[in-house]
Protein backbone atom coordinates (compact mmCIF):
# COMPACT_ATOMS: atom_id res chain seq x y z
CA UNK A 1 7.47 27.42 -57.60
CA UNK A 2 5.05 30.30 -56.52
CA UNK A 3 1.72 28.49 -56.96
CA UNK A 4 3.76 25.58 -55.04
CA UNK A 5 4.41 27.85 -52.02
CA UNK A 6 0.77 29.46 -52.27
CA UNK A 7 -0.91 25.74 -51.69
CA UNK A 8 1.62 25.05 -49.06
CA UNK A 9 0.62 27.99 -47.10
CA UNK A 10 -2.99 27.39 -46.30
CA UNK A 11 -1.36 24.11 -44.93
CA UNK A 12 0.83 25.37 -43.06
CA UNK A 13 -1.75 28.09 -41.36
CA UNK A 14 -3.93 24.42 -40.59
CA UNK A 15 -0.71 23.17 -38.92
CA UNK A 16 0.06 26.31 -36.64
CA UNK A 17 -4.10 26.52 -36.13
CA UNK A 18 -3.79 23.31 -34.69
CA UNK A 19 -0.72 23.66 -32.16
CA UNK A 20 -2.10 26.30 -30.95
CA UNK A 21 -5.70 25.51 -30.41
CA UNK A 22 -4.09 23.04 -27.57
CA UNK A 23 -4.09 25.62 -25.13
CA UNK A 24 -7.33 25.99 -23.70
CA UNK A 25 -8.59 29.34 -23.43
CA UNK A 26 -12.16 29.01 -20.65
CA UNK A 27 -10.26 27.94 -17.68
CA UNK A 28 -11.95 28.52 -14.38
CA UNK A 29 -9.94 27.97 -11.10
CA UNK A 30 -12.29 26.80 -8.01
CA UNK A 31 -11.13 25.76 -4.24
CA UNK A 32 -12.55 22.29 -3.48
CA UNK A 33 -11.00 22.32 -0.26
CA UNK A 34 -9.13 24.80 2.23
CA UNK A 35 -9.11 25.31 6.13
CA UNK A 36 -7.39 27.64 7.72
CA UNK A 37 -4.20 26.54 8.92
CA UNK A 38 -4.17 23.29 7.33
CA UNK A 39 -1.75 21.67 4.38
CA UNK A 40 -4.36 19.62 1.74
CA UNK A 41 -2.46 17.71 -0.37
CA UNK A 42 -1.93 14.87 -3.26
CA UNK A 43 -5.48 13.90 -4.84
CA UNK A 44 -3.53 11.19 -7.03
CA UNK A 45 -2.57 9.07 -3.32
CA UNK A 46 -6.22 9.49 -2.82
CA UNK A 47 -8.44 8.36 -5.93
CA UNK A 48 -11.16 10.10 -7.90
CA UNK A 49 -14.68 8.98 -8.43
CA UNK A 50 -17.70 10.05 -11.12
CA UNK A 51 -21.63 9.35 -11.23
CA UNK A 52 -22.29 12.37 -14.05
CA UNK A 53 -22.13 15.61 -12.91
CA UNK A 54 -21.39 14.22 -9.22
CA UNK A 55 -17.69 13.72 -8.52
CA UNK A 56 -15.68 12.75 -5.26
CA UNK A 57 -12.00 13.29 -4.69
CA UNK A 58 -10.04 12.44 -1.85
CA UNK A 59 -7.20 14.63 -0.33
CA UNK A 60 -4.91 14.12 2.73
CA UNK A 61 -5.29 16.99 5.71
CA UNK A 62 -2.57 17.89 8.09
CA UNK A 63 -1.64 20.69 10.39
CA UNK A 64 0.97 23.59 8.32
CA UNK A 65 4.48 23.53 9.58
CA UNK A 66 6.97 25.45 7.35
CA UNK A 67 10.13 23.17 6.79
CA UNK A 68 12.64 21.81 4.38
CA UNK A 69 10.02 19.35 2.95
CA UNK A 70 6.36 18.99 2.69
CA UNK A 71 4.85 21.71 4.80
CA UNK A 72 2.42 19.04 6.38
CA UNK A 73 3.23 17.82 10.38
CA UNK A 74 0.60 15.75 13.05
CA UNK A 75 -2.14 13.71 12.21
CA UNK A 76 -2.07 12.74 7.92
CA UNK A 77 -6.13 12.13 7.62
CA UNK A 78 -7.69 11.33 4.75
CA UNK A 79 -10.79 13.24 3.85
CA UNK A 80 -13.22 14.05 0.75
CA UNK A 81 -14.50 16.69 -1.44
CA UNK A 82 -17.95 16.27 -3.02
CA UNK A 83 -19.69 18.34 -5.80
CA UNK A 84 -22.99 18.13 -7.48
CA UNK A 85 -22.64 20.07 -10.31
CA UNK A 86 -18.92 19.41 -11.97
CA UNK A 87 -16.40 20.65 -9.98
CA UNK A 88 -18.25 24.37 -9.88
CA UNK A 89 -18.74 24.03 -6.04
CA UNK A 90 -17.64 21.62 -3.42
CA UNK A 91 -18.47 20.61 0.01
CA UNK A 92 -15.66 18.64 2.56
CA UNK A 93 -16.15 15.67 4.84
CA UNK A 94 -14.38 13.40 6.61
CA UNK A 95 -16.03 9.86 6.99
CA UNK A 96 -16.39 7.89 10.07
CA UNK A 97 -14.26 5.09 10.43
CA UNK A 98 -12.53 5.43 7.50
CA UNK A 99 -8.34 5.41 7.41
CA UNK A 100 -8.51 6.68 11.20
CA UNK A 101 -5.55 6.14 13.91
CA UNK A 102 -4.74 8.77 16.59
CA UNK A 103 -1.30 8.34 15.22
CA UNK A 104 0.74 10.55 12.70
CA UNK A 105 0.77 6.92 9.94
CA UNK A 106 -2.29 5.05 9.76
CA UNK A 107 -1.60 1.14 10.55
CA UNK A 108 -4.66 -1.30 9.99
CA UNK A 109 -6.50 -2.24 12.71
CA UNK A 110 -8.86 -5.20 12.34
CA UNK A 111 -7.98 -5.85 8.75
CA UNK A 112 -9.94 -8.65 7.63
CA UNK A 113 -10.05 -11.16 4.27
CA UNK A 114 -12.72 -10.28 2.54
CA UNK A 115 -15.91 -12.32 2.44
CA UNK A 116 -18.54 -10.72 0.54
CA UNK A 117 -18.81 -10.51 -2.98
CA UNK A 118 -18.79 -7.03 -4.22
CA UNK A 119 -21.39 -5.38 -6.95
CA UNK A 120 -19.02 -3.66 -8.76
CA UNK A 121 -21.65 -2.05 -10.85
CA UNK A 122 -23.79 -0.90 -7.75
CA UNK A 123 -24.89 2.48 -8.70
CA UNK A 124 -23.02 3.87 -5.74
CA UNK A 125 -19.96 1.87 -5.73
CA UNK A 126 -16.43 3.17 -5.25
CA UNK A 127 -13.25 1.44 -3.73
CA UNK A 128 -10.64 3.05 -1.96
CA UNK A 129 -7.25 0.95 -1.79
CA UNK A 130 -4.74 1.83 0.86
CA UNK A 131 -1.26 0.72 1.18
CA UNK A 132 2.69 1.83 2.35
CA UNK A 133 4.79 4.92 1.25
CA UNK A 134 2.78 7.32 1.39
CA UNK A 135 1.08 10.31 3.27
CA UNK A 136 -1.08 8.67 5.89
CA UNK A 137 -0.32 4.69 4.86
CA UNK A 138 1.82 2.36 6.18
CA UNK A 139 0.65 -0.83 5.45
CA UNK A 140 3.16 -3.05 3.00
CA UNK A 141 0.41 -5.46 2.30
CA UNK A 142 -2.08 -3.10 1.37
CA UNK A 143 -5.96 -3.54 1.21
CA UNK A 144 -9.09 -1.62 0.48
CA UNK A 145 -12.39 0.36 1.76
CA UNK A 146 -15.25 0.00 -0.52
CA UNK A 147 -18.75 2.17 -0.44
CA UNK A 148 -22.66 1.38 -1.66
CA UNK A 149 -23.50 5.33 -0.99
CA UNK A 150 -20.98 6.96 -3.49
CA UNK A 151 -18.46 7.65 -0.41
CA UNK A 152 -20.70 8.96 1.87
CA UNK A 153 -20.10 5.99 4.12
CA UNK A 154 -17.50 3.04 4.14
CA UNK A 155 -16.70 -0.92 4.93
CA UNK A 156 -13.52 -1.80 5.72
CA UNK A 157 -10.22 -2.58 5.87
CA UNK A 158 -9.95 -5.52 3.38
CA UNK A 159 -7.17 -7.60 2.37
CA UNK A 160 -6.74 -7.24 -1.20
CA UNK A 161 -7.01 -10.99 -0.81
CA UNK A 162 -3.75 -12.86 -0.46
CA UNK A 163 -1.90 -11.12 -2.60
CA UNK A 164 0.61 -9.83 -0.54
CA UNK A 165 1.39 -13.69 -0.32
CA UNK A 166 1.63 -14.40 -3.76
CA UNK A 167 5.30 -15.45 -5.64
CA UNK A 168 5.48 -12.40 -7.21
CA UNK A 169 5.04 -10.23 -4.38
CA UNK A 170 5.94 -12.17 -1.67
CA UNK A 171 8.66 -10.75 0.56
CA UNK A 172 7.81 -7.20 -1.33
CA UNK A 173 6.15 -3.74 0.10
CA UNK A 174 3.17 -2.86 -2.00
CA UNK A 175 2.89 0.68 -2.15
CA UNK A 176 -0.38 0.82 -4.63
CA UNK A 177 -2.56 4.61 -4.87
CA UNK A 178 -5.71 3.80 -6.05
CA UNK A 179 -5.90 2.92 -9.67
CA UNK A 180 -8.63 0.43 -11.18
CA UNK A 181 -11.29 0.26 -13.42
CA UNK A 182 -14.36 -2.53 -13.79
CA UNK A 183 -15.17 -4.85 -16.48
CA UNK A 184 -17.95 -6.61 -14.90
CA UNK A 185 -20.26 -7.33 -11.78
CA UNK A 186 -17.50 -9.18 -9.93
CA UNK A 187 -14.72 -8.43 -12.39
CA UNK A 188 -12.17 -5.37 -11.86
CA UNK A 189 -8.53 -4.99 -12.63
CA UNK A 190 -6.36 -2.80 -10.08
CA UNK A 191 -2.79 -1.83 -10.87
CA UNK A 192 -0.40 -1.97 -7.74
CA UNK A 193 3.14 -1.29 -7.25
CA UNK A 194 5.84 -3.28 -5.99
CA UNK A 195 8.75 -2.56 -4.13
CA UNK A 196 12.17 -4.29 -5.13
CA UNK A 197 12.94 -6.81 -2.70
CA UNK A 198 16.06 -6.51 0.03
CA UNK A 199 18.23 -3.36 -0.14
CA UNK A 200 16.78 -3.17 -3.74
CA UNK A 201 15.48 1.02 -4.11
CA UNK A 202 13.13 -0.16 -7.60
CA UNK A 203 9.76 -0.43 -8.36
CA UNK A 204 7.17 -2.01 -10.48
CA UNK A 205 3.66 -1.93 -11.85
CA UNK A 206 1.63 -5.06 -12.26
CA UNK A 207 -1.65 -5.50 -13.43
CA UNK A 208 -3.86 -8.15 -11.13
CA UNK A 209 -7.73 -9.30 -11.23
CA UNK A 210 -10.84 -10.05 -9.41
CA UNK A 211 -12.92 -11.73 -10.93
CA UNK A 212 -15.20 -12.81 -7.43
CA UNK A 213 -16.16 -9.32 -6.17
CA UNK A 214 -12.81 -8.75 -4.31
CA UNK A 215 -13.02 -11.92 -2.47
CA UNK A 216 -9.77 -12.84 -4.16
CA UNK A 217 -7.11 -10.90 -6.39
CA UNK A 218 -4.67 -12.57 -8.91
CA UNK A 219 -1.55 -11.39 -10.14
CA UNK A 220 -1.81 -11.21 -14.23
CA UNK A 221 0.65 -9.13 -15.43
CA UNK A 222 4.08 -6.95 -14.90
CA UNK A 223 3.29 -3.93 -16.33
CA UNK A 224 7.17 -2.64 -16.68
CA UNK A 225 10.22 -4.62 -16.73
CA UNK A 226 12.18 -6.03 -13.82
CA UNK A 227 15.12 -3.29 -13.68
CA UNK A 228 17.67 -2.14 -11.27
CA UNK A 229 17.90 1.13 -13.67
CA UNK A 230 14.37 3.08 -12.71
CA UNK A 231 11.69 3.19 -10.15
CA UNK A 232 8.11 2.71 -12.11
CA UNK A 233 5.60 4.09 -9.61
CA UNK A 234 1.90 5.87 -9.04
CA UNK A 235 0.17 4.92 -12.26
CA UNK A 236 -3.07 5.56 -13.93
CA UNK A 237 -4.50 3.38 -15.83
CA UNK A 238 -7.40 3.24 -18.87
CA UNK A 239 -8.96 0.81 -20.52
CA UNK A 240 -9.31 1.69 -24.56
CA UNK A 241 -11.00 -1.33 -25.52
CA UNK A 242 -12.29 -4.47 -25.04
CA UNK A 243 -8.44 -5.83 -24.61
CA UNK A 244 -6.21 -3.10 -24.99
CA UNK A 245 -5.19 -1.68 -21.60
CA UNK A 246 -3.26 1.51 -21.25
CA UNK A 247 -1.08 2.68 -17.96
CA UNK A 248 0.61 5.56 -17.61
CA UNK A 249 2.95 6.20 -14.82
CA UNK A 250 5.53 8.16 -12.99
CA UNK A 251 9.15 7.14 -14.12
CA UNK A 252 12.40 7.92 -11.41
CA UNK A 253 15.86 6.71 -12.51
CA UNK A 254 17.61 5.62 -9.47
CA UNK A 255 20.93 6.65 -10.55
CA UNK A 256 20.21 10.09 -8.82
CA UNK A 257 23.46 11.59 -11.05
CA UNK A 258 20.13 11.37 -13.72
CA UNK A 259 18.57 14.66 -13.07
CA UNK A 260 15.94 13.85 -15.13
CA UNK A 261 12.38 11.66 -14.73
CA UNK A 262 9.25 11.02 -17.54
CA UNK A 263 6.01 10.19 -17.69
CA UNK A 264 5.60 7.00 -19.94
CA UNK A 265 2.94 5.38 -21.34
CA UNK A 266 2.71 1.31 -21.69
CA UNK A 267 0.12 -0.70 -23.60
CA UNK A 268 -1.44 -4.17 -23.22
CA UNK A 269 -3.51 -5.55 -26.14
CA UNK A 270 -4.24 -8.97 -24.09
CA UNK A 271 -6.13 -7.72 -20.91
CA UNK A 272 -3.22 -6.89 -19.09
CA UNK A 273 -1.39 -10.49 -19.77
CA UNK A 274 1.68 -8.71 -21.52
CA UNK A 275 2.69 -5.17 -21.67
CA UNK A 276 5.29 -2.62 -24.06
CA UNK A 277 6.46 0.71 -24.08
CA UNK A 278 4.24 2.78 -25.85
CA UNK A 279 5.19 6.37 -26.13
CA UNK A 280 6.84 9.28 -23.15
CA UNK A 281 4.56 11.65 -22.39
CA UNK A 282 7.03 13.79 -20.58
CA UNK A 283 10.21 14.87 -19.83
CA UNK A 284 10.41 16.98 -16.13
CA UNK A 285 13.98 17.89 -14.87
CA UNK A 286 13.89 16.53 -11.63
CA UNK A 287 10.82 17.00 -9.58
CA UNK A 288 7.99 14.80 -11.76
CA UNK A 289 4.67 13.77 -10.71
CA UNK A 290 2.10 11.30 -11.27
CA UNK A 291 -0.26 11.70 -14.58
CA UNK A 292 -4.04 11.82 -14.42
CA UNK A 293 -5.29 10.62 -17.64
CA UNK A 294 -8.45 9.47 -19.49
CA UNK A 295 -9.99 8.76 -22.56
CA UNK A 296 -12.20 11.96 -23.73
CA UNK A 297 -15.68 10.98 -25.40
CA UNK A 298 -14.30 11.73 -28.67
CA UNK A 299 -11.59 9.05 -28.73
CA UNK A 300 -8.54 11.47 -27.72
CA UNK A 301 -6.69 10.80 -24.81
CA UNK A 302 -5.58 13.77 -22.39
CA UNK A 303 -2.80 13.60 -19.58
CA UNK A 304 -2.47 15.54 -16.98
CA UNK A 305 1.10 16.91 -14.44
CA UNK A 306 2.64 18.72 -12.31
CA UNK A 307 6.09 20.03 -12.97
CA UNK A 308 7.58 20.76 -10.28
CA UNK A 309 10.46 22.52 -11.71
CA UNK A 310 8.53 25.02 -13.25
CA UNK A 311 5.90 25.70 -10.91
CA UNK A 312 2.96 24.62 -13.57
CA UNK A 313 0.04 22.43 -13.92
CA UNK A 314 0.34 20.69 -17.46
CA UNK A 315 -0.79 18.56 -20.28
CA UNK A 316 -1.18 17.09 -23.31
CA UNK A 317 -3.76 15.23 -25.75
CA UNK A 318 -2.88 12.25 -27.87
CA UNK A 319 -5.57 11.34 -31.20
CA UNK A 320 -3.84 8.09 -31.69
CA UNK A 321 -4.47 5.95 -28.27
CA UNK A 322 -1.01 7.02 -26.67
CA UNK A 323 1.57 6.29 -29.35
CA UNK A 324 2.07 10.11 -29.63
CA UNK A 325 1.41 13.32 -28.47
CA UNK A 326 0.68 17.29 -29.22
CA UNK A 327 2.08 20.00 -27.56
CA UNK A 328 2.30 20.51 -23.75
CA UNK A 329 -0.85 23.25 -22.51
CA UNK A 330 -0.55 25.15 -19.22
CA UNK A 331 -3.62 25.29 -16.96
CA UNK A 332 -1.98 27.13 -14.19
CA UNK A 333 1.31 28.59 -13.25
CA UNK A 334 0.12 31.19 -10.43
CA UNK A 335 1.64 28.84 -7.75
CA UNK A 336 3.33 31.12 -4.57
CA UNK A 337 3.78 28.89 -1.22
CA UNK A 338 4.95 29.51 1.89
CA UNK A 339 8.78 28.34 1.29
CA UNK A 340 9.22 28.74 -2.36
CA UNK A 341 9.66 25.19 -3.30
CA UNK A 342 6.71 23.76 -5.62
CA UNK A 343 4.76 21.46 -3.74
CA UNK A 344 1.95 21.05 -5.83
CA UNK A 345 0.70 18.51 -8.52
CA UNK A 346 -0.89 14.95 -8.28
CA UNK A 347 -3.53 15.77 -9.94
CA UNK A 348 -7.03 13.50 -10.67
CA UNK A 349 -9.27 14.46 -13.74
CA UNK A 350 -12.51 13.19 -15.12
CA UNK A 351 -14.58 14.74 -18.10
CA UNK A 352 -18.43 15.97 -17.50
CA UNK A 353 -21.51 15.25 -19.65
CA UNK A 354 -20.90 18.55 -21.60
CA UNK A 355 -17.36 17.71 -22.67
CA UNK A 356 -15.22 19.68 -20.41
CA UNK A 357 -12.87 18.37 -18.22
CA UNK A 358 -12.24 18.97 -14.51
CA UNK A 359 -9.10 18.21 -12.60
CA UNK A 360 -8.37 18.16 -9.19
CA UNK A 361 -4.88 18.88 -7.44
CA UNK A 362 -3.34 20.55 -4.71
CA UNK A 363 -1.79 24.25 -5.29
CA UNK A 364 -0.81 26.98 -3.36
CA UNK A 365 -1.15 31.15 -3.87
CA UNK A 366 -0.56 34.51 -3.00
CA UNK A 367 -3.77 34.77 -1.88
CA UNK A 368 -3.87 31.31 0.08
CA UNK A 369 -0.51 30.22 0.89
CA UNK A 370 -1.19 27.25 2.67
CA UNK A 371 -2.09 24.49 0.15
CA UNK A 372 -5.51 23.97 -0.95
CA UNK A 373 -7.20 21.36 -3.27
CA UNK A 374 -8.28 22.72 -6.41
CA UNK A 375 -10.64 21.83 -9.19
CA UNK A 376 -9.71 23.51 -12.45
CA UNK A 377 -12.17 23.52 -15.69
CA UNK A 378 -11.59 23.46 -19.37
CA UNK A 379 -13.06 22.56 -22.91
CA UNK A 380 -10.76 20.06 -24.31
């Protein structure tokens, strides 16, 4: 029994070695973006985009106003930050022409059907979709900007082609962030979100196609079920292989006696045809948000929330494509605002050439109290 327990233990040392390694220990906090007397806020309603070490996030900008809800009043613009060297140092701009409206909500103005077939795989390509239900959107059919100079300039609005017509959205608010990925020249999948239709308060994910350049979009898949019992909304979606799709997204119940919501992961094995539960990455009390997640260059998978009800940025890493995952990692929990209530989160994250990842969110300290977007660093 003693030379039993003595092999056991080195095991068992591996075991702990391992739970512990998860929390990363070479975190660097940066400011991306922060103006005096201005709220920055949700990179996740925004999008993220990559060309190596050069990344672009976008982040909504309003005037501070200290209330019982988001601390943002006025105009709700959408801007960018830009850095050149992996989320070290950033630089803000706000594009001409680009989601503008004197008003507080952005309504399209000149929205057209799009004509042109997109490169998808133009060095400097990135598309921005826009839609309803959200900070600076209200459009319920939703449509897109696209760019040729990696976001330095941008065409637009577009249709997202008739989709907003189709049977399985018609008579339905599309309320998509933006979340797609390319599989081709002319071939891209996006994943939108639906609105329940009449009085309904639901929501779900579906998986729909170009395959034209964005001239036209087709519906291919729901992502989740058809449910009066939860709200599936805000998700980000990877592509593991060739045919195996995998979404994660932000769960509500709408039974609001439910005090609690998840982050769940679903998985498609037929290019976004047919989807199932895979895994939850997450339970959060009350006040969830939406995951940032991607596929790390050595086949792991890391996702990425805010909590809310804790005040902390969080995480966790699957090694087996989503079906499980380790233990949740902390890479911040110095958040102080103006008002006490944690209005942080929605983060974005990407991974640089050297293996670490950077994500991008919006936060709030003692030392800046009006919310800022930061970029936060770590090897995985």
């Amino acid at each position: 029994m003693r030379k039993s327990r003595y092999l056991l233990l080195p095991l068992v040392i591996a075991l702990c070695g391992f739970a512990t390694a998860q929390q990363p220990t070479d975190l660097e906090h940066h400011i991306a973006a922060i103006e005096k007397d201005k709220f920055h806020g949700w990179p996740a309603n925004n999008g993220v985009w990559q060309w190596g070490e050069e990344i672009l996030v976008g982040f909504t900008q309003g005037d501070i106003v200290v209330r019982d809800s988001h601390n943002i009043t006025g105009i709700e613009s959408a801007h960018f930050a830009r850095s050149l060297d992996g989320g070290e140092s950033w630089k803000t701009f706000d594009p001409e022409n680009f989601l503008d409206d004197e008003n507080v909500k952005w309504l399209p103005k000149g929205k057209k059907q799009p004509t042109e077939t997109l490169d998808f795989e133009h060095e400097g390509f990135a598309m921005r979709v826009f839609a309803t239900g959200y900070h600076g959107n209200d459009d319920p059919e939703a449509g897109f900007y696209y760019s040729y100079d990696r976001g330095a300039t941008w065409k637009g609005p577009w249709y997202l082609g008739d989709l907003h017509e189709q049977p399985e959205f018609l008579g339905r608010n599309l309320t998509p962030r933006t979340d797609y990925f390319i599989t081709g020249k002319h071939e891209a999948y996006l994943f939108v979100t639906a609105n329940g239709r009449g009085e309904s308060k639901t929501s779900q994910v579906a998986c729909v196609r170009t395959t034209d350049g964005g001239v036209s979009f087709d519906f291919v898949g729901w992502v989740t079920p058809d449910t009066e019992e939860f709200r599936a909304i805000m998700p980000q979606t990877i592509r593991l292989a060739k045919d195996t799709f995998l979404c994660t997204f932000r769960k509500i119940y709408v039974n609001q006696s439910v005090l609690e919501s998840t982050i769940e992961a679903y998985v498609s094995e037929d290019r976004g045809n047919t989807w199932r539960y895979q895994s939850t990455i997450t339970k959060i009390r009350e006040n969830s948000n939406p995951p940032a997640t991607v596929q790390l260059a050595d086949g792991r998978i890391c996702s990425i929330y805010g909590d809310r009800d804790t005040a902390k940025l969080c995480g966790k890493y699957s090694d087996d494509n989503g079906k499980t995952w380790g233990e949740e990692f902390i890479l911040r929990e110095d958040y102080k605002s103006l008002d006490g209530w944690a209005d942080m989160g929605y983060p974005r994250l990407v991974q640089r050439g050297d293996g670490k990842l950077v994500a991008m969110y919006y936060w709030s300290t003692e030392e800046h109290p009006q919310h800022f977007i930061a970029a936060t660093t770590w090897t995985p």
